[in-house]
PDB file of N, CA and C in Angstrom:
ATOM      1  N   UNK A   1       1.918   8.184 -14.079  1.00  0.00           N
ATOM      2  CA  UNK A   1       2.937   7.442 -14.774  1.00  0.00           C
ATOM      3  C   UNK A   1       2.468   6.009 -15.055  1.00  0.00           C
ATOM      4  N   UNK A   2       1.554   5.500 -14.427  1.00  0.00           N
ATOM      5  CA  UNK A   2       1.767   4.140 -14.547  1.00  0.00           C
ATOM      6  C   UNK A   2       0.348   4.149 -15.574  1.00  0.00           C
ATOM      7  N   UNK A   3      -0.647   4.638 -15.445  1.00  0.00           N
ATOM      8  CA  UNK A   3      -1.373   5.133 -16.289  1.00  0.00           C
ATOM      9  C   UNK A   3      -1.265   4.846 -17.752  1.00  0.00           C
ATOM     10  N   UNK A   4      -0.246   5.917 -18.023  1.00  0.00           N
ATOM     11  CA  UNK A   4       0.346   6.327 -19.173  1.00  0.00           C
ATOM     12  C   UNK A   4       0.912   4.939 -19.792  1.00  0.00           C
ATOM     13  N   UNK A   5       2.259   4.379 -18.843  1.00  0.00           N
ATOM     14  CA  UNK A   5       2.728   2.680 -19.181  1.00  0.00           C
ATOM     15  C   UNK A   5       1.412   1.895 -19.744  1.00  0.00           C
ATOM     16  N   UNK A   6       0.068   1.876 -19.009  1.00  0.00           N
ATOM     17  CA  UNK A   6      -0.653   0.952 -19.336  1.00  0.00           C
ATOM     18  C   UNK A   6      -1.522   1.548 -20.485  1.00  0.00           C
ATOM     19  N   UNK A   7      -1.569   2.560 -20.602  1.00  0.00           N
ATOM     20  CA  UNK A   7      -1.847   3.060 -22.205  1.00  0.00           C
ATOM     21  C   UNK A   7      -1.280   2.738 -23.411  1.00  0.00           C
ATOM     22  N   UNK A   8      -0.138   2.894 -23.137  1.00  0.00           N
ATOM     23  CA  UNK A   8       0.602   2.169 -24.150  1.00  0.00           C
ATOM     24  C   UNK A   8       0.519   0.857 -24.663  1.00  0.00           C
ATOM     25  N   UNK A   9      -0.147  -0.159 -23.740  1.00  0.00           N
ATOM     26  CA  UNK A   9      -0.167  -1.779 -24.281  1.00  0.00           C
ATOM     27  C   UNK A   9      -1.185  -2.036 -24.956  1.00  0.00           C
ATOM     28  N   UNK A  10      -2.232  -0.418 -24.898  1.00  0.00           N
ATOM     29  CA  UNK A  10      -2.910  -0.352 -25.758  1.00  0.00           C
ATOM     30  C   UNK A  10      -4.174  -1.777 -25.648  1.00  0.00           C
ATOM     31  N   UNK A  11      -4.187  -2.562 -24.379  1.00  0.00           N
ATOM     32  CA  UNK A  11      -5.365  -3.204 -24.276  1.00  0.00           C
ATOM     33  C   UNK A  11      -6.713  -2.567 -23.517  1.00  0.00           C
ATOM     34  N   UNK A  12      -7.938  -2.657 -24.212  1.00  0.00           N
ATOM     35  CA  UNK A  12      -9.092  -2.132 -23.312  1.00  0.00           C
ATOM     36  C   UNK A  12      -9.630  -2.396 -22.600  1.00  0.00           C
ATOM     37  N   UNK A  13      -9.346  -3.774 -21.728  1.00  0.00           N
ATOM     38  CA  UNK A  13      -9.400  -4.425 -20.501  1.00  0.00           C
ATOM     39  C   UNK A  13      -9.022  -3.459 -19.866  1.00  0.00           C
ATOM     40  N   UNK A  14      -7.859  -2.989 -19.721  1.00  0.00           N
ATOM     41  CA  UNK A  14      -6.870  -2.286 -19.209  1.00  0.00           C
ATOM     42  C   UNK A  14      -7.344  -0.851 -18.297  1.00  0.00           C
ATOM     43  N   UNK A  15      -8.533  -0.348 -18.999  1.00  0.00           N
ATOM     44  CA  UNK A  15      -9.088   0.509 -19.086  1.00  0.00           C
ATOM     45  C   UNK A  15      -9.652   0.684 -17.712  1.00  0.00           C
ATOM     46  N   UNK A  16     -10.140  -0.252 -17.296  1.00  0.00           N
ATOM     47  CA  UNK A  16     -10.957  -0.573 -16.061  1.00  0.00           C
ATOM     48  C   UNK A  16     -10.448  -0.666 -14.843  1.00  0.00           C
ATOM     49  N   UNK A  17      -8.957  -0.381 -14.665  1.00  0.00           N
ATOM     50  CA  UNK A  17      -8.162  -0.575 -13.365  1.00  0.00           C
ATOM     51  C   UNK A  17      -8.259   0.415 -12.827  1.00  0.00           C
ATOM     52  N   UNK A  18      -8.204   0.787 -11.169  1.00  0.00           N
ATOM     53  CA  UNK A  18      -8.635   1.805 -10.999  1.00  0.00           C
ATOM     54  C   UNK A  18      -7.005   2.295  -9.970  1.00  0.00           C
ATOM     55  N   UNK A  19      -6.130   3.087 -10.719  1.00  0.00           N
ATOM     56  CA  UNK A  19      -5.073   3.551  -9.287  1.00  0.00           C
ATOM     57  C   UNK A  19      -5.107   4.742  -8.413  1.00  0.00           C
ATOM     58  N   UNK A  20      -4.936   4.277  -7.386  1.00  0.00           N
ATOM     59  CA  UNK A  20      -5.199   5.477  -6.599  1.00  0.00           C
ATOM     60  C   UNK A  20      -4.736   5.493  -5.345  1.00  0.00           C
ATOM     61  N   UNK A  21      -4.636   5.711  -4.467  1.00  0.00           N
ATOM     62  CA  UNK A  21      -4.022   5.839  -3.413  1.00  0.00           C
ATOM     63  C   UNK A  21      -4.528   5.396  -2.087  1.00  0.00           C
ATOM     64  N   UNK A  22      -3.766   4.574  -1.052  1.00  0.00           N
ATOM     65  CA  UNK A  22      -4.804   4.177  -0.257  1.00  0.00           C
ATOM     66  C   UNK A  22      -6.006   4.851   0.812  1.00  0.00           C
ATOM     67  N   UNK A  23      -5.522   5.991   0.775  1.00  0.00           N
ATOM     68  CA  UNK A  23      -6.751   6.464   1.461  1.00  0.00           C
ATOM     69  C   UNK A  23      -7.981   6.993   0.511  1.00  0.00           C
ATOM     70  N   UNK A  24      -7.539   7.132  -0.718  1.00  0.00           N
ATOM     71  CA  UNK A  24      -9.159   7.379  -1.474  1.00  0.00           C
ATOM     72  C   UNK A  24      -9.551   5.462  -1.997  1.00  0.00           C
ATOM     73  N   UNK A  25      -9.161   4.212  -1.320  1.00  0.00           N
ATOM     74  CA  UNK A  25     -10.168   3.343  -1.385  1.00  0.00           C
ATOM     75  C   UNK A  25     -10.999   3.338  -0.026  1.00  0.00           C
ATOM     76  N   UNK A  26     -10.431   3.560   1.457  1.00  0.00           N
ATOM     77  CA  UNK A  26     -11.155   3.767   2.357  1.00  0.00           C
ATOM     78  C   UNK A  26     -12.899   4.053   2.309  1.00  0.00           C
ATOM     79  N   UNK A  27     -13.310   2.902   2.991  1.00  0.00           N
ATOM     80  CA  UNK A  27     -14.813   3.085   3.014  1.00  0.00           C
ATOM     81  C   UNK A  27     -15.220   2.269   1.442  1.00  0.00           C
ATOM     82  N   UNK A  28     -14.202   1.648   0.337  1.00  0.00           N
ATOM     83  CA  UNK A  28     -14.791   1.251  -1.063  1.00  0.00           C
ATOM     84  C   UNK A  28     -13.986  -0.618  -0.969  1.00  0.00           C
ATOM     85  N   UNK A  29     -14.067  -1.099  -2.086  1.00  0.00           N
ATOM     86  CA  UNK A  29     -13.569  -2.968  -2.215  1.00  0.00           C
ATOM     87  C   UNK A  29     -13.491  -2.346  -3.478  1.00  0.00           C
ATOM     88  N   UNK A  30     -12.237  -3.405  -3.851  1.00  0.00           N
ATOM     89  CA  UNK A  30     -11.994  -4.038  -5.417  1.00  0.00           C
ATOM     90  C   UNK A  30     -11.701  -4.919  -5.032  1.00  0.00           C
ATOM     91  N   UNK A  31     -11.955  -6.206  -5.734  1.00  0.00           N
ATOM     92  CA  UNK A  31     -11.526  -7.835  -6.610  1.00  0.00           C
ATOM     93  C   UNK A  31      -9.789  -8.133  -5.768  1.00  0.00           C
ATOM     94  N   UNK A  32      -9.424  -6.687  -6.857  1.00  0.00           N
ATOM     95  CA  UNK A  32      -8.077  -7.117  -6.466  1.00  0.00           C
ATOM     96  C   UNK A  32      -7.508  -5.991  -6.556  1.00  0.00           C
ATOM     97  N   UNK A  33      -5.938  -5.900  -5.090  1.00  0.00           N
ATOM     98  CA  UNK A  33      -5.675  -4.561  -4.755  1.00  0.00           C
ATOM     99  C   UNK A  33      -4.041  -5.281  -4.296  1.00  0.00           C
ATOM    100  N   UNK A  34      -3.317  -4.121  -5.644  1.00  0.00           N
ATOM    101  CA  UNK A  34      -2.300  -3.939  -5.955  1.00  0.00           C
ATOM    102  C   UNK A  34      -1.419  -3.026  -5.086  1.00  0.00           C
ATOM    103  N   UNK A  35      -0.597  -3.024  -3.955  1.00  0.00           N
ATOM    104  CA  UNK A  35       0.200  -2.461  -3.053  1.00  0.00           C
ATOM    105  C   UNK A  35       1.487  -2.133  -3.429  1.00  0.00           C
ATOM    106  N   UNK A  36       1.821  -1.319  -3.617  1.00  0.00           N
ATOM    107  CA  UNK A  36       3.351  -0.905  -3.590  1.00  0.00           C
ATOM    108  C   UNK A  36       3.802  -0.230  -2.586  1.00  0.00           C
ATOM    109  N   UNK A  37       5.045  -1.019  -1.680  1.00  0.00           N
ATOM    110  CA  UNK A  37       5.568   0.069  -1.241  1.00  0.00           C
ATOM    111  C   UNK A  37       6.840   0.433  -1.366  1.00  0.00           C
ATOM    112  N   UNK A  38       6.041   1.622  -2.178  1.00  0.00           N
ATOM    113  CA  UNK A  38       7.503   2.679  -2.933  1.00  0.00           C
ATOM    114  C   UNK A  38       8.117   3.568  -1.826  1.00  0.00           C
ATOM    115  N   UNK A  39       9.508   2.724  -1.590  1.00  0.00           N
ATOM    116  CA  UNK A  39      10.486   3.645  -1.010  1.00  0.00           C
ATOM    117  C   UNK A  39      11.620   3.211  -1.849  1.00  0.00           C
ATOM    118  N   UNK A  40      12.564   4.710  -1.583  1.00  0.00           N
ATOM    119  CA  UNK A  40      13.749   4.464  -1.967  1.00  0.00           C
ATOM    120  C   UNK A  40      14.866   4.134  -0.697  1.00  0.00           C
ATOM    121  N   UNK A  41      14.736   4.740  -0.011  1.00  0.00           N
ATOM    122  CA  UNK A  41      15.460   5.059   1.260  1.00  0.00           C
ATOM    123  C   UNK A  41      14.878   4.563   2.542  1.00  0.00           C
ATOM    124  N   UNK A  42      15.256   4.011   3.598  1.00  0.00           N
ATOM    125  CA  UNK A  42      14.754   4.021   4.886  1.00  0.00           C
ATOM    126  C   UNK A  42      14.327   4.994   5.496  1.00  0.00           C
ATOM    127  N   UNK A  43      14.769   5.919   5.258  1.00  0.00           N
ATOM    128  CA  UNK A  43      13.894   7.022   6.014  1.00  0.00           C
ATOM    129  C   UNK A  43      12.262   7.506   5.577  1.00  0.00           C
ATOM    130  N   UNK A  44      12.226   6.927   4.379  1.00  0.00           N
ATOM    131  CA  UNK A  44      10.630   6.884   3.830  1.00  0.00           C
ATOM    132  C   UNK A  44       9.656   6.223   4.919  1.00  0.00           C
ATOM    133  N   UNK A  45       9.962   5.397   5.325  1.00  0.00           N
ATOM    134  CA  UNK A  45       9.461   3.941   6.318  1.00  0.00           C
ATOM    135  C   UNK A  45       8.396   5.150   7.254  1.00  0.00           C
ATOM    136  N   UNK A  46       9.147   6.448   7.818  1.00  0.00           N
ATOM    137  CA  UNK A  46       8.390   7.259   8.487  1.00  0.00           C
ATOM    138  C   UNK A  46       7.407   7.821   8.170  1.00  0.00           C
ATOM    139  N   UNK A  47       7.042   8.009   6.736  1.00  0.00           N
ATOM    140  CA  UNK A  47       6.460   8.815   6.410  1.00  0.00           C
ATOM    141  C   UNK A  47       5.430   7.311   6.075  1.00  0.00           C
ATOM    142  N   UNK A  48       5.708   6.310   5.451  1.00  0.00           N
ATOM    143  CA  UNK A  48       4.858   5.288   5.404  1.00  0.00           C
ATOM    144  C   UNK A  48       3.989   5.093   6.807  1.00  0.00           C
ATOM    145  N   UNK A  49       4.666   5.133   8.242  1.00  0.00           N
ATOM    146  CA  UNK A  49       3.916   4.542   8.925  1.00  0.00           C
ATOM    147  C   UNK A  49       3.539   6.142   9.702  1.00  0.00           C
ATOM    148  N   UNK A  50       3.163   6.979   9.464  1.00  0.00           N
ATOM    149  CA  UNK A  50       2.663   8.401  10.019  1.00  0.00           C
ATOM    150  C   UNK A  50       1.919   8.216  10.925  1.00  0.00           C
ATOM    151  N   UNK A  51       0.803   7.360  10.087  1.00  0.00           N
ATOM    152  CA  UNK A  51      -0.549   7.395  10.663  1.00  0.00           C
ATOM    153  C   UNK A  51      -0.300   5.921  11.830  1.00  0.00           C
ATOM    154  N   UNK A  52      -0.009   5.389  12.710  1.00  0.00           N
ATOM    155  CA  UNK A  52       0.261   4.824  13.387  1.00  0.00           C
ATOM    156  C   UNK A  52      -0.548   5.162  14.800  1.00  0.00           C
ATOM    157  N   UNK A  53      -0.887   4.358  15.307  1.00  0.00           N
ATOM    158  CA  UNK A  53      -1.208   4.608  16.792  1.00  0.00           C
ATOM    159  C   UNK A  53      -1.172   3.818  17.835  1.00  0.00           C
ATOM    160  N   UNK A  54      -0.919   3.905  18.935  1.00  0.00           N
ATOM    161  CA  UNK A  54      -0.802   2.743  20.113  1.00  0.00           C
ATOM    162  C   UNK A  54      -2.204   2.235  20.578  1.00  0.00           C
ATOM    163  N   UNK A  55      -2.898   1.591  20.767  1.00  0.00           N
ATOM    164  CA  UNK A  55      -4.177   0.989  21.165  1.00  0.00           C
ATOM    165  C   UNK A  55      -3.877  -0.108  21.948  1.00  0.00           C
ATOM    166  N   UNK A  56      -4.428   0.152  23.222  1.00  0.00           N
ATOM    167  CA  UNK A  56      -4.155  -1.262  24.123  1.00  0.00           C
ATOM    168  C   UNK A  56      -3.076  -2.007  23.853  1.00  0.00           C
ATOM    169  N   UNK A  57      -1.596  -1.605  23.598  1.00  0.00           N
ATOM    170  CA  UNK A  57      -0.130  -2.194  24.061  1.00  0.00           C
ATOM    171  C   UNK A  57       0.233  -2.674  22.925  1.00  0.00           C
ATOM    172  N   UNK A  58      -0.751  -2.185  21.562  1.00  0.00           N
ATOM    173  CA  UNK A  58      -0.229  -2.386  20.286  1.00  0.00           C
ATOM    174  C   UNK A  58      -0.450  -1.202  19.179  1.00  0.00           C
ATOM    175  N   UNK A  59       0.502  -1.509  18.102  1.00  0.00           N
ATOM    176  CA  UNK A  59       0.824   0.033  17.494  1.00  0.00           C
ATOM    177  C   UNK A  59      -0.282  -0.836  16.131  1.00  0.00           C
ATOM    178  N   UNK A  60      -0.746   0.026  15.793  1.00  0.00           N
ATOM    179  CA  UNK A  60      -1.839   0.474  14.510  1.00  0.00           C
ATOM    180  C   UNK A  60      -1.608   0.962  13.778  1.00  0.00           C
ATOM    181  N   UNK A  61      -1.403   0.956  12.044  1.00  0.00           N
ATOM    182  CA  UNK A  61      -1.359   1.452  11.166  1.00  0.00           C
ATOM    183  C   UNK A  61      -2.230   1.728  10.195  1.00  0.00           C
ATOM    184  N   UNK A  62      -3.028   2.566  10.509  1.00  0.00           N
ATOM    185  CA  UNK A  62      -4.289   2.805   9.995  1.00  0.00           C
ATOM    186  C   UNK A  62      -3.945   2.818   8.492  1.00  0.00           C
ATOM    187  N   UNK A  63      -3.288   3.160   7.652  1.00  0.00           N
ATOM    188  CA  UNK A  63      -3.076   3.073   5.928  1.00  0.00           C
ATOM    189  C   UNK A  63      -2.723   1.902   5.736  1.00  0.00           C
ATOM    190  N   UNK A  64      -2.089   1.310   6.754  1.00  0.00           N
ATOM    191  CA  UNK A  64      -1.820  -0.278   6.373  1.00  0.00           C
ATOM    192  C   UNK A  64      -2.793  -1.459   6.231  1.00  0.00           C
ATOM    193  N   UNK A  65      -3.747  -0.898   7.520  1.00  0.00           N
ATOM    194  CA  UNK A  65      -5.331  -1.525   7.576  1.00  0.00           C
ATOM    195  C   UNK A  65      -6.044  -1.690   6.502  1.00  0.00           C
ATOM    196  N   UNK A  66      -6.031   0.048   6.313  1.00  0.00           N
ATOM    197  CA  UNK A  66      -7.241  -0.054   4.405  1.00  0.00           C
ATOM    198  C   UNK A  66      -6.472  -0.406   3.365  1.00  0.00           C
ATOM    199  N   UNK A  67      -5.103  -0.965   3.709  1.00  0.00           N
ATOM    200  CA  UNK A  67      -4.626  -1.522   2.137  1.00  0.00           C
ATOM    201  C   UNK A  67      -4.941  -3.245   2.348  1.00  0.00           C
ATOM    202  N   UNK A  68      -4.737  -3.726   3.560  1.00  0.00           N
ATOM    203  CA  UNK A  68      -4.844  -5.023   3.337  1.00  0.00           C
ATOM    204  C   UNK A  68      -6.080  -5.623   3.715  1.00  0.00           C
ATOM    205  N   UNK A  69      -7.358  -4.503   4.051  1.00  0.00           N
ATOM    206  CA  UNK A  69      -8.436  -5.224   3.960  1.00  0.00           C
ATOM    207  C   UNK A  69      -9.463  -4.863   2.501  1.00  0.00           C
ATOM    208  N   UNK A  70      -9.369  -4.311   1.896  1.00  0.00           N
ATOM    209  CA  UNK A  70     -10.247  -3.367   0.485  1.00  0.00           C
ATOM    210  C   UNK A  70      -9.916  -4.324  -0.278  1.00  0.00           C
ATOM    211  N   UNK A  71      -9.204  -5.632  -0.531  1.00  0.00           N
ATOM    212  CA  UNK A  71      -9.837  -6.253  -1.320  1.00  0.00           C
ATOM    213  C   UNK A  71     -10.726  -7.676  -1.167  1.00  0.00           C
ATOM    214  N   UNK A  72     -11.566  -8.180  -1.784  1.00  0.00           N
ATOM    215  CA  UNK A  72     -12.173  -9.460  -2.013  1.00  0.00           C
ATOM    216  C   UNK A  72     -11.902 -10.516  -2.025  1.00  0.00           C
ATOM    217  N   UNK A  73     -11.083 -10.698  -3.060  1.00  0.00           N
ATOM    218  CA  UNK A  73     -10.794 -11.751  -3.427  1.00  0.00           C
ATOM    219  C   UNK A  73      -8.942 -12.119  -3.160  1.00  0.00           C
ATOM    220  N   UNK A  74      -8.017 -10.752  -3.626  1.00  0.00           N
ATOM    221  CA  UNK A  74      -6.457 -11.162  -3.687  1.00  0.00           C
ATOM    222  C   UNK A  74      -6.363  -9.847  -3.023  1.00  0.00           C
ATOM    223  N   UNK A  75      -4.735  -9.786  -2.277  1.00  0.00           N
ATOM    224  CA  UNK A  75      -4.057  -8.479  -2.197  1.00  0.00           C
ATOM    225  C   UNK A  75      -2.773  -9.374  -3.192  1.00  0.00           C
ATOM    226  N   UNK A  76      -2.118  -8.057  -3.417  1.00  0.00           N
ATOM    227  CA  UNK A  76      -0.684  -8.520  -4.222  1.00  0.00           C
ATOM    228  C   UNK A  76       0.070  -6.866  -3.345  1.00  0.00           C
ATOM    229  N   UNK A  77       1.291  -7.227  -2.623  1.00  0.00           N
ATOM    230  CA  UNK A  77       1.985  -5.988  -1.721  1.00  0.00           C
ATOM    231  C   UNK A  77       3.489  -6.473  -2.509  1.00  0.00           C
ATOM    232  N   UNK A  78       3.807  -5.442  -3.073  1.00  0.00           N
ATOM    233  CA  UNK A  78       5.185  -5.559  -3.326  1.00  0.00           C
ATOM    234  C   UNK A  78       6.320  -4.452  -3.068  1.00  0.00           C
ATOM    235  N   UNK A  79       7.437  -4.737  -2.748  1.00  0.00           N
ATOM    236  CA  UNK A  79       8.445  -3.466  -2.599  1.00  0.00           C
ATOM    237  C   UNK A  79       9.749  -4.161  -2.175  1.00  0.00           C
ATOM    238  N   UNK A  80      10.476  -3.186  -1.431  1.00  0.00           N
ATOM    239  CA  UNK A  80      11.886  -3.519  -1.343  1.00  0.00           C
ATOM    240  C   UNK A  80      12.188  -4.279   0.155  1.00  0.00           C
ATOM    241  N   UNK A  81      12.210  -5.706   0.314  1.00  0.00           N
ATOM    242  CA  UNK A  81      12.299  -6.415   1.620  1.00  0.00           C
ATOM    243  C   UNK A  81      13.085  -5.902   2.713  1.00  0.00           C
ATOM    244  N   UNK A  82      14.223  -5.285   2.208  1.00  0.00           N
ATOM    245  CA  UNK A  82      15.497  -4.695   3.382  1.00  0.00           C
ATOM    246  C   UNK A  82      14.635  -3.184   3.720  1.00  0.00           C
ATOM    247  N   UNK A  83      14.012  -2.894   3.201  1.00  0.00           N
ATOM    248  CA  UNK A  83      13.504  -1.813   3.306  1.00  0.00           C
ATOM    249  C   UNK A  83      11.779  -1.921   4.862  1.00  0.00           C
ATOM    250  N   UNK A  84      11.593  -2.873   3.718  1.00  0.00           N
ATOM    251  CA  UNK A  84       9.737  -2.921   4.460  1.00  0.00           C
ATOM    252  C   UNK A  84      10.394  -3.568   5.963  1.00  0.00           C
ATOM    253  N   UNK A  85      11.285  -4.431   6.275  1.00  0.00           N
ATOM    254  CA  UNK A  85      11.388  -4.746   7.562  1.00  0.00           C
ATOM    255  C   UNK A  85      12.851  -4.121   8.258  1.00  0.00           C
ATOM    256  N   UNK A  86      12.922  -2.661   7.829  1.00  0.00           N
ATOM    257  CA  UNK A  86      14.419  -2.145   8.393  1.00  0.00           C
ATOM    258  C   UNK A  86      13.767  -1.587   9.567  1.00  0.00           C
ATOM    259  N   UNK A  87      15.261  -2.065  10.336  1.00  0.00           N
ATOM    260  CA  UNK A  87      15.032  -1.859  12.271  1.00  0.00           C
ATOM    261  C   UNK A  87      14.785  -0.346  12.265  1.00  0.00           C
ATOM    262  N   UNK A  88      13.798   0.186  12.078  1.00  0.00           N
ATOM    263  CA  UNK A  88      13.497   1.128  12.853  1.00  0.00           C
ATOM    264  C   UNK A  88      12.228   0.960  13.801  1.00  0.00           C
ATOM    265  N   UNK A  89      12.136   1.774  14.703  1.00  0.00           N
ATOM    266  CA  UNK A  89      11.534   1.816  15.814  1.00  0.00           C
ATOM    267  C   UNK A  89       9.898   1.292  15.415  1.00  0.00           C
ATOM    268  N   UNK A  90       9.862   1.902  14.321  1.00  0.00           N
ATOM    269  CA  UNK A  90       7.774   1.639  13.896  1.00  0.00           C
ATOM    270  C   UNK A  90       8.022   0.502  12.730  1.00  0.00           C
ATOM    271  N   UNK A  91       8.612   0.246  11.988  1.00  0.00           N
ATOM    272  CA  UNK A  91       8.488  -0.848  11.361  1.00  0.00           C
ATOM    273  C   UNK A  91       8.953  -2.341  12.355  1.00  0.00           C
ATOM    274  N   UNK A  92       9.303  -2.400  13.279  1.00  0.00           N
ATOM    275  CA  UNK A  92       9.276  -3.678  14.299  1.00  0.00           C
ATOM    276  C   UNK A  92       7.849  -4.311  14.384  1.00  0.00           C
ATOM    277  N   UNK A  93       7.041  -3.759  14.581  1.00  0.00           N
ATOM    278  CA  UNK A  93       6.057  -3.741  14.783  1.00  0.00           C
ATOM    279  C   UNK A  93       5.051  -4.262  13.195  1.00  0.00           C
ATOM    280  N   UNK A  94       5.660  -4.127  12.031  1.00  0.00           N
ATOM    281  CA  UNK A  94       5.142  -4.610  10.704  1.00  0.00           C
ATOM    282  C   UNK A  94       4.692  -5.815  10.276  1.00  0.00           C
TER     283      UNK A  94
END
């Protein structure tokens, strides 16, 4: 979908962005790395933090790791605030 949106503006800069998901940048860098986190609902939050783990008296989010270290130069993370910090048990820890 978003693809398609940026087809449409019809610039060939444009061409060169690469979207994809955070575990196929794992192990790669771009410049600059565009984050969304798309939820609609709080109960998404679970499925966002899956991959989680406790390590020495702190919780780990391994997809969260390779999104905010893969880029160079900028991250840009955007989404819904009541959402990204709602009291549930694994987002405290965010």
């Amino acid at each position: 979908m978003i693809r398609r949106e940026l087809a449409k503006l019809g610039i060939a800069e444009l061409d060169n962005i690469t979207i994809d998901t955070v575990e196929r940048y794992q192990g790669s860098q771009r410049d600059v790395i565009i984050y969304s986190f798309t939820i609609v609902h709080r109960y998404q939050l679970d499925f966002l933090t899956a991959n989680c783990f406790e390590e020495n008296g702190k919780i780990i989010d391994r997809k969260l790791n390779v999104a905010l270290t893969r880029a160079r130069k900028t991250n840009d993370y955007n989404g819904t605030h009541a959402h990204a910090f709602a009291s549930t048990e694994r987002s405290k820890h965010l």
